[in-house]
Protein backbone atom coordinates (compact mmCIF):
# COMPACT_ATOMS: atom_id res chain seq x y z
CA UNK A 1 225.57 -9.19 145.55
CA UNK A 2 227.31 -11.54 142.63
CA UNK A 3 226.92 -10.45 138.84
CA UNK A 4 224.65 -13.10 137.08
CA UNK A 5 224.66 -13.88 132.97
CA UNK A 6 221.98 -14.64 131.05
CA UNK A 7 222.79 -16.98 128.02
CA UNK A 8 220.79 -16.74 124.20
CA UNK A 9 221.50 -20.34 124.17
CA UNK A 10 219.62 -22.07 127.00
CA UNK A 11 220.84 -25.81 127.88
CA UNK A 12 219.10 -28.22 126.24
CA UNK A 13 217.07 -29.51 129.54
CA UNK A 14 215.20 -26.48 129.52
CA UNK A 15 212.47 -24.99 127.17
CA UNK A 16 212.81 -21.75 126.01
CA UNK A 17 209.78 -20.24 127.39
CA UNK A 18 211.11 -20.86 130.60
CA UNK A 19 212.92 -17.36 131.48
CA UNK A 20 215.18 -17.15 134.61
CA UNK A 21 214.46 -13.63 136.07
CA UNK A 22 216.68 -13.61 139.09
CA UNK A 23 215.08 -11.83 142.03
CA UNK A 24 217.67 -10.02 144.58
CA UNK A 25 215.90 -11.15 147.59
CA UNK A 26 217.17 -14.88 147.13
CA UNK A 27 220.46 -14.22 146.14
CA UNK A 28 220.76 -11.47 149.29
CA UNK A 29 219.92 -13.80 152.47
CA UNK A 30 221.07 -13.82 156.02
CA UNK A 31 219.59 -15.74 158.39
CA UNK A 32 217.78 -14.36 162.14
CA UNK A 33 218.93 -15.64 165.48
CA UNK A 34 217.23 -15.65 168.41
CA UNK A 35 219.39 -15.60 171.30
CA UNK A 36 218.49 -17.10 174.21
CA UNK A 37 219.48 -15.00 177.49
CA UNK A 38 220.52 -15.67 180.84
CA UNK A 39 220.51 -13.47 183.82
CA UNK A 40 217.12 -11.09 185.00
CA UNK A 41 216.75 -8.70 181.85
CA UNK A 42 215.38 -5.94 181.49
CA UNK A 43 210.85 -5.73 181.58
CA UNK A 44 209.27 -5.29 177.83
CA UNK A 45 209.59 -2.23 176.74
CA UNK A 46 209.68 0.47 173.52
CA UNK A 47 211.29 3.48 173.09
CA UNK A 48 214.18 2.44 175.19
CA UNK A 49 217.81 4.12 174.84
CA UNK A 50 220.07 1.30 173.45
CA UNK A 51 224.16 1.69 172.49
CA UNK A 52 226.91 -0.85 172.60
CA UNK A 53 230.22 -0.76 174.36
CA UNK A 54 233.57 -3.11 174.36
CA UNK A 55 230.97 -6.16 173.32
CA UNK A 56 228.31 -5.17 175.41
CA UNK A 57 224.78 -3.66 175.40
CA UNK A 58 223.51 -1.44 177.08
CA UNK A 59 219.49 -0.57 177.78
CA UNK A 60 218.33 2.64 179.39
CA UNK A 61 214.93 3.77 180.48
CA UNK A 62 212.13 3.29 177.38
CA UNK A 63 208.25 2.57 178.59
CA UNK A 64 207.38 -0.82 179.43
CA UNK A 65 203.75 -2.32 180.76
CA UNK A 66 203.83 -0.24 183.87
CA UNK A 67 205.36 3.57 183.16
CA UNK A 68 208.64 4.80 181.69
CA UNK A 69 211.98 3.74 183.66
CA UNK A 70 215.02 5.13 184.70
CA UNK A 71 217.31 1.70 184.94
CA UNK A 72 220.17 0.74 183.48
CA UNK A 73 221.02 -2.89 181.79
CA UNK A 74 223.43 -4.76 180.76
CA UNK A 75 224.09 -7.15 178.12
CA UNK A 76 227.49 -9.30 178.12
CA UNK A 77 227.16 -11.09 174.15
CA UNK A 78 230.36 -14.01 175.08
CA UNK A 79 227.85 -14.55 177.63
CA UNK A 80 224.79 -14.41 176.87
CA UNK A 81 223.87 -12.74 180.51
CA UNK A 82 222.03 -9.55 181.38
CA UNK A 83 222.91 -8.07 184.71
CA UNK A 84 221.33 -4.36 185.97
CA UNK A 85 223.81 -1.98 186.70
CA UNK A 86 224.51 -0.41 189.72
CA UNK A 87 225.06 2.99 188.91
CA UNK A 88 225.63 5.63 190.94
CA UNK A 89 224.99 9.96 190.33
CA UNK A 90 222.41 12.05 188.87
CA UNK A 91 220.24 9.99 187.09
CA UNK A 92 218.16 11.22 184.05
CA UNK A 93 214.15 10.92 184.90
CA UNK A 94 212.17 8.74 184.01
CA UNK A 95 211.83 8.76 180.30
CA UNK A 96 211.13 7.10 176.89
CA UNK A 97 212.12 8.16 173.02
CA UNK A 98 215.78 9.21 174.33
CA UNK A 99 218.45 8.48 172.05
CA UNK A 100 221.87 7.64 172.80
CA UNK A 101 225.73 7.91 171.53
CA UNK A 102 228.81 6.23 172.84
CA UNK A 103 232.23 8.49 172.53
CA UNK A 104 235.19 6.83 174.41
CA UNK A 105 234.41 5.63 177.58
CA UNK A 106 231.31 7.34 177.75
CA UNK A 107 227.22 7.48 176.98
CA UNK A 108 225.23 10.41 176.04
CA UNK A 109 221.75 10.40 175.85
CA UNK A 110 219.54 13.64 174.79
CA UNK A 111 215.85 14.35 174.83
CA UNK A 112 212.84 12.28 175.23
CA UNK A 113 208.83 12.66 176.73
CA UNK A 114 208.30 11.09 180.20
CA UNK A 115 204.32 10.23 179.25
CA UNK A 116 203.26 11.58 182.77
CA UNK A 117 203.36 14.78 182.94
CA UNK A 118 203.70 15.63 179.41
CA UNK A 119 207.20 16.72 179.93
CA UNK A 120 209.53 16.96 176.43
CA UNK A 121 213.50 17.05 177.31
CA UNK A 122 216.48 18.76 176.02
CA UNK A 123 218.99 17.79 178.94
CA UNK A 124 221.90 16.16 177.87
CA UNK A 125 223.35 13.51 180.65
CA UNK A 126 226.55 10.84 180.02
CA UNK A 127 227.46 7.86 182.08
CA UNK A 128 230.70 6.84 182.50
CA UNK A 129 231.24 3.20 181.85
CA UNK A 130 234.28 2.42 184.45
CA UNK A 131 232.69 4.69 187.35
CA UNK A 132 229.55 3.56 186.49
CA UNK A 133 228.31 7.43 187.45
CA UNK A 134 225.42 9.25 185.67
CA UNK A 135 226.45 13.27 185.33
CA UNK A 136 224.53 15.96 183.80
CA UNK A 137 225.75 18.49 181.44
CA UNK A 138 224.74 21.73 183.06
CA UNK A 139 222.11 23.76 180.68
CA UNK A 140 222.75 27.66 180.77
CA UNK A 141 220.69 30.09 179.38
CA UNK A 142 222.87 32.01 177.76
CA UNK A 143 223.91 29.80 175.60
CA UNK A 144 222.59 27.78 172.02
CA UNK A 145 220.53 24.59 172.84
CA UNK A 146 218.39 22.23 171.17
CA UNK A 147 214.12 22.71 171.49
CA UNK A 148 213.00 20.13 173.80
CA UNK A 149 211.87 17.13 171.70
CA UNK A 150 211.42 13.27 171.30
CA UNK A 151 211.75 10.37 168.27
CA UNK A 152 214.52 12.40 167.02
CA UNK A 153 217.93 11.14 165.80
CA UNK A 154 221.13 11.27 167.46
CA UNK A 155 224.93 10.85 165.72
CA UNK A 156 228.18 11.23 166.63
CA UNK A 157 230.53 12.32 164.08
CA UNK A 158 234.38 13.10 164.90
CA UNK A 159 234.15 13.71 168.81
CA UNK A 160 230.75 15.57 167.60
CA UNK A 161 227.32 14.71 168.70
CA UNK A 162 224.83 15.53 165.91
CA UNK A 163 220.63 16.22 166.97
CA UNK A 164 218.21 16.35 163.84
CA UNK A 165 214.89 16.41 163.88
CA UNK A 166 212.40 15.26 166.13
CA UNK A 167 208.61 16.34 167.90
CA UNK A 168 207.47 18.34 171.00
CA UNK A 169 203.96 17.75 171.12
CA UNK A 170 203.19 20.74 168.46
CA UNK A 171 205.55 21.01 166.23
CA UNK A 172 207.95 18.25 164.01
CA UNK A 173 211.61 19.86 163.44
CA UNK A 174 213.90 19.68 160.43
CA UNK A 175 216.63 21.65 162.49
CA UNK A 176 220.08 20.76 163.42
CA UNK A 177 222.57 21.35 166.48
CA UNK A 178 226.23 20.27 167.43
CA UNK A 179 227.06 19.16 170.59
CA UNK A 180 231.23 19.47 170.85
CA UNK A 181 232.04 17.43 173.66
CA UNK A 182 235.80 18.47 173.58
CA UNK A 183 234.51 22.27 173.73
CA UNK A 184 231.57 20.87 175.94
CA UNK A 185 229.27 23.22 173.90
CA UNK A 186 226.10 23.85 171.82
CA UNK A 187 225.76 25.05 168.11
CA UNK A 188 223.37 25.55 165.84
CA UNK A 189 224.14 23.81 162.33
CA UNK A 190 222.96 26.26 159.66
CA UNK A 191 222.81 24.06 156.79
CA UNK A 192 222.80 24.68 153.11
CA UNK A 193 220.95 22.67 149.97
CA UNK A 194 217.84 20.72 150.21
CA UNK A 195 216.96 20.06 153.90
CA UNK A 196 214.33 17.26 154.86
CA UNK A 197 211.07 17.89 155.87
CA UNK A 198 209.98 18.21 159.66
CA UNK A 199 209.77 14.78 160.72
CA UNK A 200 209.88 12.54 163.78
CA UNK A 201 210.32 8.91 163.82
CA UNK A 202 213.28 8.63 161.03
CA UNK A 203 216.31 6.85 161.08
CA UNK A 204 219.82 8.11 160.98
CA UNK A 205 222.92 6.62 160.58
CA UNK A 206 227.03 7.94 159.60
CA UNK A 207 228.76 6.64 156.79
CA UNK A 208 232.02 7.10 158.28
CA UNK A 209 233.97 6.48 155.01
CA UNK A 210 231.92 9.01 153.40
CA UNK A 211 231.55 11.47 155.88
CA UNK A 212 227.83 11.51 155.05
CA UNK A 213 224.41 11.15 157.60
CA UNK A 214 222.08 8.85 156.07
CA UNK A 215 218.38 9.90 157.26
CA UNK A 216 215.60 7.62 155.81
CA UNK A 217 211.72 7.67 156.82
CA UNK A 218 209.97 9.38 159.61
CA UNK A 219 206.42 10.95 160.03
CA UNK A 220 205.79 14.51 158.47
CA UNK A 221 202.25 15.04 160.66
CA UNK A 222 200.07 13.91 157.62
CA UNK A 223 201.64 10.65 156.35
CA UNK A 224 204.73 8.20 156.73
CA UNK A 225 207.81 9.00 154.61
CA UNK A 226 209.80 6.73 152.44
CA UNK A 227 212.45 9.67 151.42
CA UNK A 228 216.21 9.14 151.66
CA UNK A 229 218.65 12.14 152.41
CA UNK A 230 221.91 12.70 152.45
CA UNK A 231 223.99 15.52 154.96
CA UNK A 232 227.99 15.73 153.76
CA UNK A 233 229.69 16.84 157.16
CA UNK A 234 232.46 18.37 154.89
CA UNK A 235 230.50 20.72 153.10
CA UNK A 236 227.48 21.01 155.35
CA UNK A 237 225.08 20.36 152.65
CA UNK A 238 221.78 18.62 152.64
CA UNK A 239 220.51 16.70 149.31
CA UNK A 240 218.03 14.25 148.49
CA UNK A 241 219.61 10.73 147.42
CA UNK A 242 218.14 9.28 144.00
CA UNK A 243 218.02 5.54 144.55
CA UNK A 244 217.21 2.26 142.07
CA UNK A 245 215.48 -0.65 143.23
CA UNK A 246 212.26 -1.36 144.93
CA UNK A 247 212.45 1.12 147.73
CA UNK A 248 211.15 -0.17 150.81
CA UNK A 249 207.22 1.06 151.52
CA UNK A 250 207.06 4.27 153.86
CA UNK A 251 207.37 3.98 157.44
CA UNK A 252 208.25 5.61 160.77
CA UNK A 253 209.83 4.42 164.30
CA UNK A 254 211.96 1.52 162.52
CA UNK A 255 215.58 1.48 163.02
CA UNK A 256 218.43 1.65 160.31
CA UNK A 257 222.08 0.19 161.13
CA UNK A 258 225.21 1.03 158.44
CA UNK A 259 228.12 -1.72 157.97
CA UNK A 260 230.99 -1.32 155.95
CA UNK A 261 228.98 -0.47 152.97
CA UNK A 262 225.27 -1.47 153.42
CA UNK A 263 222.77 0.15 155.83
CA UNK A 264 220.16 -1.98 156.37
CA UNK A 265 216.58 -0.74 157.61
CA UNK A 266 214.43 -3.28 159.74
CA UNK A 267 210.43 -3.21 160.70
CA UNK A 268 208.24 0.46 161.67
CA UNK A 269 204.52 1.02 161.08
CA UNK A 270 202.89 2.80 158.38
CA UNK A 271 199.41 5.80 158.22
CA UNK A 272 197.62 2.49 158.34
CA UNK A 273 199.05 1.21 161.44
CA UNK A 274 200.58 -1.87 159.46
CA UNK A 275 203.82 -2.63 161.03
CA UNK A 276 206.77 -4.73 159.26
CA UNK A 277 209.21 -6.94 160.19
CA UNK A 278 210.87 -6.99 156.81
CA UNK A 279 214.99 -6.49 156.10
CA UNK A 280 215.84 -3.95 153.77
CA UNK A 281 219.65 -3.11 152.48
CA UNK A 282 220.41 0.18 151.23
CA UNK A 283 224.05 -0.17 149.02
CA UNK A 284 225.89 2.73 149.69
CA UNK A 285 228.56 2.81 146.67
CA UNK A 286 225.70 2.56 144.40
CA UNK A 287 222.54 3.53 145.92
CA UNK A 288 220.35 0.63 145.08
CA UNK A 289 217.60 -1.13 147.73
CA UNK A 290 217.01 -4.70 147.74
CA UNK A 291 214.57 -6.95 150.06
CA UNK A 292 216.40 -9.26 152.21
CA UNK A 293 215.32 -12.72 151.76
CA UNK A 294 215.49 -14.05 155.04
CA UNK A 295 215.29 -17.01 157.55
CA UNK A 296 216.02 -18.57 160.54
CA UNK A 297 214.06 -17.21 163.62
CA UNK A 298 212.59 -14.26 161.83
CA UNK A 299 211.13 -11.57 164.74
CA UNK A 300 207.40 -10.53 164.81
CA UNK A 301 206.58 -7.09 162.97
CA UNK A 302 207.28 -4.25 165.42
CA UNK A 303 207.69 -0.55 165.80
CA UNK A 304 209.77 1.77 168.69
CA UNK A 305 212.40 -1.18 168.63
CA UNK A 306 215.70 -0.65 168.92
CA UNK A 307 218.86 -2.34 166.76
CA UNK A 308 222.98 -1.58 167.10
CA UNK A 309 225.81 -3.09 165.18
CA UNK A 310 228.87 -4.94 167.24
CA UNK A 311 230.86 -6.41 165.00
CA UNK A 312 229.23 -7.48 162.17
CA UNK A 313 226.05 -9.22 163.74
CA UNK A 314 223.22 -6.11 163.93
CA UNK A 315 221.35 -6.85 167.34
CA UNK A 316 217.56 -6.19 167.61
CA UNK A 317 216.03 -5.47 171.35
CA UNK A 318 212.37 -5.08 172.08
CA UNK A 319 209.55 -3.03 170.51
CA UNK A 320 205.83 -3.24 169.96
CA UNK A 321 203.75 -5.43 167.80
CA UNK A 322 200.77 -4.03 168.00
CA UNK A 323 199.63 -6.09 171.13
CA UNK A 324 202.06 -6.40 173.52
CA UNK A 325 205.57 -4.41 174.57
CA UNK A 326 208.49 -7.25 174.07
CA UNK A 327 211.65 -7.93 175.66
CA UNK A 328 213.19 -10.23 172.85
CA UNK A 329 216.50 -10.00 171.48
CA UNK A 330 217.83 -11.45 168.10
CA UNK A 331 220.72 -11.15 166.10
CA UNK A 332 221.82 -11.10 161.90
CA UNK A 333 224.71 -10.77 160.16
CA UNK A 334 225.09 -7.78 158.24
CA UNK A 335 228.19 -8.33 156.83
CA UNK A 336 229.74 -9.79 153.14
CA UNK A 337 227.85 -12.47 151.99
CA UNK A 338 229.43 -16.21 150.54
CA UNK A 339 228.02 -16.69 147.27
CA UNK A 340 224.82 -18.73 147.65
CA UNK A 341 225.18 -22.45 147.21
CA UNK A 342 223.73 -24.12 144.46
CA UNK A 343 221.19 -26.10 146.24
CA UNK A 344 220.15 -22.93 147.77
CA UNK A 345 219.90 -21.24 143.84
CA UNK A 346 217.65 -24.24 142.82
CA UNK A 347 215.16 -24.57 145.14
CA UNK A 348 214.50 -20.82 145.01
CA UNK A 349 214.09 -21.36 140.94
CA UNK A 350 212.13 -24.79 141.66
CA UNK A 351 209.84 -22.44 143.63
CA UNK A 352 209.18 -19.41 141.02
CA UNK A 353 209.18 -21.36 137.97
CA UNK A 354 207.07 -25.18 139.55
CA UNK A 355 204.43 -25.22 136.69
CA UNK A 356 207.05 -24.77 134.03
CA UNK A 357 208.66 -27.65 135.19
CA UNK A 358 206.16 -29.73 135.77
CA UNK A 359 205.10 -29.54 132.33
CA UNK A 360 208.13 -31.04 130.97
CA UNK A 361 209.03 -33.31 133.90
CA UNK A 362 208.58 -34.09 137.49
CA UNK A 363 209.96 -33.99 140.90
CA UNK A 364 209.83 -38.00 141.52
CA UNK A 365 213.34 -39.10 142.24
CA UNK A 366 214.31 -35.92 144.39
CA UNK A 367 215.05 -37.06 147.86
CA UNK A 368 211.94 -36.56 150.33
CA UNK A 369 214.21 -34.23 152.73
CA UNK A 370 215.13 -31.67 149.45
CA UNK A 371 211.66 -31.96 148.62
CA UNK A 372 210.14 -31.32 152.44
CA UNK A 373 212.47 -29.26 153.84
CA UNK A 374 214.42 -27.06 151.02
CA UNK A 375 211.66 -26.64 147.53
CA UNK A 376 208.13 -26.46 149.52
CA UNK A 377 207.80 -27.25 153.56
CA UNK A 378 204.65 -28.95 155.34
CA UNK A 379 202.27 -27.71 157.29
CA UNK A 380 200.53 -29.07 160.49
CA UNK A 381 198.11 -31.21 158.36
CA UNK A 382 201.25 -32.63 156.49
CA UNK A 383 200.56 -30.96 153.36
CA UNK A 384 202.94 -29.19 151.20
CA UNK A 385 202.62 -25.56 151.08
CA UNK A 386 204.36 -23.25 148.95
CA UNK A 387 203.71 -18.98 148.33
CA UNK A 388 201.85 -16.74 150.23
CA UNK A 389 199.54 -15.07 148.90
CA UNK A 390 199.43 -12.11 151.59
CA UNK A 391 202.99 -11.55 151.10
CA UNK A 392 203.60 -8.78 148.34
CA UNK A 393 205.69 -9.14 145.76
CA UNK A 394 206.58 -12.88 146.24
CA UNK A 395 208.23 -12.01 149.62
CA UNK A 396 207.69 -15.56 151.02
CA UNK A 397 207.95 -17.76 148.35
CA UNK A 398 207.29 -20.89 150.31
CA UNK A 399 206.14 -21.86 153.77
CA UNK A 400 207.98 -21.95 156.38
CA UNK A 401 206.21 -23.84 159.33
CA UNK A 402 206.76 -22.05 163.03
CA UNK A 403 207.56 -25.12 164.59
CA UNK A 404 210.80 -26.20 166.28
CA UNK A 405 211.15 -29.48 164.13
CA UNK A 406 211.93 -30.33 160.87
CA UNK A 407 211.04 -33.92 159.06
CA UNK A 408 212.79 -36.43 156.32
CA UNK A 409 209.81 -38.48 156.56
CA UNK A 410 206.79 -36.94 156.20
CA UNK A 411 204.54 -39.35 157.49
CA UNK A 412 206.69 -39.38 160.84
CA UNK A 413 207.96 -36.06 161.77
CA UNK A 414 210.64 -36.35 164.42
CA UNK A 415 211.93 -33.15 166.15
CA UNK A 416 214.59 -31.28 165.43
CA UNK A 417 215.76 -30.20 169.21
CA UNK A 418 215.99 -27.30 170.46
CA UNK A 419 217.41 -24.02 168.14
CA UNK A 420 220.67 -23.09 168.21
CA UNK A 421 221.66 -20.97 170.32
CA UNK A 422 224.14 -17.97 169.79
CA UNK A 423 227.20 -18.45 170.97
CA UNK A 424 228.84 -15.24 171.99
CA UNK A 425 231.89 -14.37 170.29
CA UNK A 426 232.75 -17.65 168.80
CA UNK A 427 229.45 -17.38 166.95
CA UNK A 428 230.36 -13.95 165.90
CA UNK A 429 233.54 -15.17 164.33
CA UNK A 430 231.41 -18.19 162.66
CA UNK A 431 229.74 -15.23 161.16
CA UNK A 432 232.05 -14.35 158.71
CA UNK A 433 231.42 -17.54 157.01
CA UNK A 434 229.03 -18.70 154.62
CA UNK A 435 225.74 -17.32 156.05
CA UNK A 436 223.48 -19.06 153.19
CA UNK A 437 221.81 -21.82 154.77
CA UNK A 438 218.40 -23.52 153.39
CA UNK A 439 217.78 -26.13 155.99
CA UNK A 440 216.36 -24.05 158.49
CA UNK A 441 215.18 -24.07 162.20
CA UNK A 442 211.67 -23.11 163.25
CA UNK A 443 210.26 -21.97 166.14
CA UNK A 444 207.00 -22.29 167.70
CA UNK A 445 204.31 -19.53 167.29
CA UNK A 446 200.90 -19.95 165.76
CA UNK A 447 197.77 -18.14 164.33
CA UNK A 448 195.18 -20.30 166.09
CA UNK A 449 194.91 -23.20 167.92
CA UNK A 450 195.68 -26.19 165.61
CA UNK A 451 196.90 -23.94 162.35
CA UNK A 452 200.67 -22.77 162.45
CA UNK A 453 201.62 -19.98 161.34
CA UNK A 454 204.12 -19.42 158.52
CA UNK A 455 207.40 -17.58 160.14
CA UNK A 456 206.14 -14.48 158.12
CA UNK A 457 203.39 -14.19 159.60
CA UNK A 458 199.88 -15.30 157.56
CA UNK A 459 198.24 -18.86 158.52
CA UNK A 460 198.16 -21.73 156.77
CA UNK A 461 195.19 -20.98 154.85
CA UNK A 462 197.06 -18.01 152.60
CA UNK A 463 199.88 -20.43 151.47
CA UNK A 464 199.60 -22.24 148.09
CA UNK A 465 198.89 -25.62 148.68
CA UNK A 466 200.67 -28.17 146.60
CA UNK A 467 199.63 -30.85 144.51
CA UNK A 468 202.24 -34.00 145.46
CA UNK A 469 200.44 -35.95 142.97
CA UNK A 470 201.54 -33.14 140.28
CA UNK A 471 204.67 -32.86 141.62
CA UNK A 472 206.14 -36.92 141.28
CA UNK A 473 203.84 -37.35 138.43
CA UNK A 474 205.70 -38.59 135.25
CA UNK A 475 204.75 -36.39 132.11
CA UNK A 476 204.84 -38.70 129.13
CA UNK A 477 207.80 -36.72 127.78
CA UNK A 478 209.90 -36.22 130.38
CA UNK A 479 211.65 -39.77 130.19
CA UNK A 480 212.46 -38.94 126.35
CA UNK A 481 213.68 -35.38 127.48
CA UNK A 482 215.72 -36.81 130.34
CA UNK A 483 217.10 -39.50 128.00
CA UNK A 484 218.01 -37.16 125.61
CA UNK A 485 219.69 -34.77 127.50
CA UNK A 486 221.58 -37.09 129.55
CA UNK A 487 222.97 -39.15 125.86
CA UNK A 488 221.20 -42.36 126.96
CA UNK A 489 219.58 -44.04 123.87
CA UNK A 490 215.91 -42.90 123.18
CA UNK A 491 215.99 -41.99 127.21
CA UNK A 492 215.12 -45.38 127.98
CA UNK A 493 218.04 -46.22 129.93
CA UNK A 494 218.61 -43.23 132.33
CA UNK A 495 217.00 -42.91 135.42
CA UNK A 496 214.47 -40.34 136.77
CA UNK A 497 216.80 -39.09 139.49
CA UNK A 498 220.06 -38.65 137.14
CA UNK A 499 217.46 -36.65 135.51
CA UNK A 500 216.57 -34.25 138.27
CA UNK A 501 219.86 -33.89 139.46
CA UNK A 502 220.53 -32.67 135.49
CA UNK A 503 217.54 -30.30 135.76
CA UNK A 504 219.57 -28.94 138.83
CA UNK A 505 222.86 -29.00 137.42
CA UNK A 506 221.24 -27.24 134.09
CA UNK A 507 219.56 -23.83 136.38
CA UNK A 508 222.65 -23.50 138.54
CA UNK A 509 224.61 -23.10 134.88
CA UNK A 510 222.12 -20.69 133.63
CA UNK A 511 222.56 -18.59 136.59
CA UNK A 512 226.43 -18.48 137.13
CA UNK A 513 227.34 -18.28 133.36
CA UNK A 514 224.63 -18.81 130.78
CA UNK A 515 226.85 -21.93 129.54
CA UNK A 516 225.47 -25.53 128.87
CA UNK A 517 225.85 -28.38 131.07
CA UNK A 518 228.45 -30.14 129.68
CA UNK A 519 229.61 -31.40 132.59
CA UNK A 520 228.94 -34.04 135.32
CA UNK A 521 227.29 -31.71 138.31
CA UNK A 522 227.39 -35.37 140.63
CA UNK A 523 230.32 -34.13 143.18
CA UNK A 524 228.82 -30.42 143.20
CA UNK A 525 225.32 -31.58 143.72
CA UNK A 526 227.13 -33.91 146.89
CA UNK A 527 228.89 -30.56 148.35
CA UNK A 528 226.07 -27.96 148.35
């Protein structure tokens, strides 16, 4: 996030009734790929156990359209190509809700339900990556061991795995053990402070600067949570974690990912069986959530998905979306953002703040393909459309048509090709660039035959539409204002574009430092 001014002494383009209230969600935004694969993946599933491993995922077991599996996938990101593994051993049965941890060369998965035969699990199994051999760790009873359970979280924590959590069919646990694969044994974690509610369904992720578990979410048998709790490893203490912000609306069986300093928590389903597919960000040195704005091939809304971090693209494999299982996979970049550019700052002020502008001047003069493609997109019909109204809080602030083609002429569309595809590791180093990027790539998907669907989700028919006679209208005092403020005599000289580009110049000084435009914005309007 970058630290914004506000100025008492607003440039002289711009009324003063016009406030700038800058909205997080605009300023944080990363952009969705969605990667096309090679190779025979694995079938549509949820639940599935996912990890990652020297740049490569791996998928076990999960439920898809037929009954819970037992294989083992495969995906190389340089690439782009699933392959099954041939493993050899004891494999775990059949089985979905498993989670997994990697610790050197190996992967541990724990617990699950196998559907059937209403079987809950507390075996603990690890595959070896280079033998490519499933083992099981041998279960005494003699010794401390977890209850059987499923939708549970799973850690690893200095050569320790950590189980909290979790649901057997009767009862929801707030409980935690120790698995201490050097000692290759079992403990009980008797925890002081505030512990978390039984839950199932929550989210878990380490903090390794910190030393701290992050848990977030989960279902407590009578509702969906939207708590946030902290464990310290050092002092192994529980405590609830007071945030700022908008925290994100309660939820279970969505995933949560932690990079460098952000954890960011992606889709679930409510009590109501609404399911999400927004991007939240959780920042760790000061506590505060913010909604990621973001774009690109956004996935559906989806629950009993599964997401990892290599690098610093978060990966996001299957799910359910209330219809079908899915066997998608897409990719963000959760790492430091590049400030955004000013075009990008513009458009999403054009957008807010359209009526206040329009009442002192108009949009004629801005090129067709700023106006089409970056302040308000078209729709199917060719009609400008701008917020949603479904959307709370101003999520989508402007549609976004779900097509793969984009237009500079409005009256003759022309596709766009194909979407980019990712690129293995040369697109992961791309991603430490500048990921703000306004001219964006849709895909296909629609609402009903004839009437695309925005890429959040709601038709056509919820989006604002806009007036384009409003918009490139001419106000009778905007040529005296734009005059004016650009020194021409009585305004009758300057043009209508120098104007806009001054209205431009004039919000992207407000924003950065409060100071008036004093100076020609020409070359930075030609390099955003």
């Amino acid at each position: 996030m970058y630290s914004q001014q506000r100025s008492s002494s607003l440039p002289t383009m711009l009324p003063q009734s016009m406030e700038f209230e800058p909205e997080p969600e605009y300023i944080d935004e990363r952009r969705w790929e969605r990667i096309e694969t090679l190779g025979d993946g694995y079938s549509p599933r949820t639940g599935h156990t996912v990890v990652s491993h020297n740049a490569t995922l791996y998928v076990f077991g999960g439920t898809d359209r037929r009954r819970r599996q037992q294989d083992l996938f495969q995906f190389d990101i340089e690439s782009c190509a699933w392959s099954q593994v041939d493993v050899h051993g004891t494999l775990p049965p059949r089985r979905s809700g498993a989670l997994g941890v990697v610790h050197e060369n190996h992967m541990y998965i724990f617990g699950g339900y196998d559907g059937r035969d209403g079987n809950y699990f507390n075996d603990l199994f690890y595959f070896n990556f280079d033998t490519r051999r499933w083992s099981e760790i041998p279960s005494s009873s003699s010794v401390v061991r977890p209850e059987s359970r499923t939708d549970h979280i799973m850690v690893l924590h200095d050569a320790n795995i950590y189980i909290f959590g979790g649901y057997n069919g009767s009862s929801r646990f707030n409980n935690m053990y120790r698995y201490e694969i050097p000692a290759k044994s079992w403990r009980k974690v008797d925890a002081v402070g505030s512990l978390p509610s039984g839950r199932f369904g929550h989210t878990g992720a380490v903090h390794e600067s910190s030393h701290r578990l992050i848990v977030f979410g989960g279902w407590d048998g009578r509702d969906t949570l939207d708590d946030l709790h902290q464990y310290e490893f050092a002092t192994n203490t529980w405590s609830p974690m007071v945030t700022s912000g908008r925290a994100p609306p309660h939820r279970y069986r969505h995933t949560a990912v932690i990079f460098d300093t952000s954890m960011f928590v992606f889709g679930g389903v409510d009590k109501a069986h609404s399911r999400f597919n927004d991007l939240q960000r959780l920042d760790m040195t000061t506590n505060t959530w913010t909604e990621v704005h973001t774009t690109g091939f956004v996935p559906s809304s989806r629950t009993f998905h599964r997401a990892v971090v290599v690098l610093n693209r978060m990966y996001l494999l299957g799910g359910y979306d209330g219809t079908d299982r899915l066997h998608d996979l897409y990719s963000i970049h959760v790492g430091p953002l590049s400030p955004p550019s000013l075009l990008a700052l513009c458009a999403s002020y054009a957008r807010r703040n359209v009526d206040d502008i329009l009442a002192y001047t108009s949009f004629k003069g801005v090129p067709q393909l700023v106006l089409d493609d970056v302040i308000f997109q078209r729709d199917g019909d060719n009609v400008l459309r701008g917020k949603c109204a479904q959307c709370r809080d101003g999520r989508c602030s402007v549609y976004k048509l779900s097509r793969a083609a984009s237009s500079t002429d409005a009256a003759n569309p022309t596709p766009a090709g194909p979407p980019p595809l990712h690129q293995g590791r040369a697109a992961m180093a791309h991603a430490n660039s500048a990921v703000t990027n306004h001219h964006m790539t849709l895909q296909t998907q629609g609402d009903k035959p004839g009437r695309a669907a925005c890429v959040c989700g709601h038709g056509t028919a919820h989006h604002e539409r806009i007036d384009e006679r409003k918009l490139i209208g001419e106000p009778c005092n905007a040529r005296m204002m734009v005059g004016g403020a650009m020194g021409g005599p009585g305004g009758a000289t300057s043009s209508t574009s120098k104007g806009k580009v001054y209205l431009l110049y004039s919000l992207y000084k407000r924003i950065f430092d409060g100071g008036p435009a004093d100076d020609s914005p020409d070359h930075e309007i030609a390099d955003a």
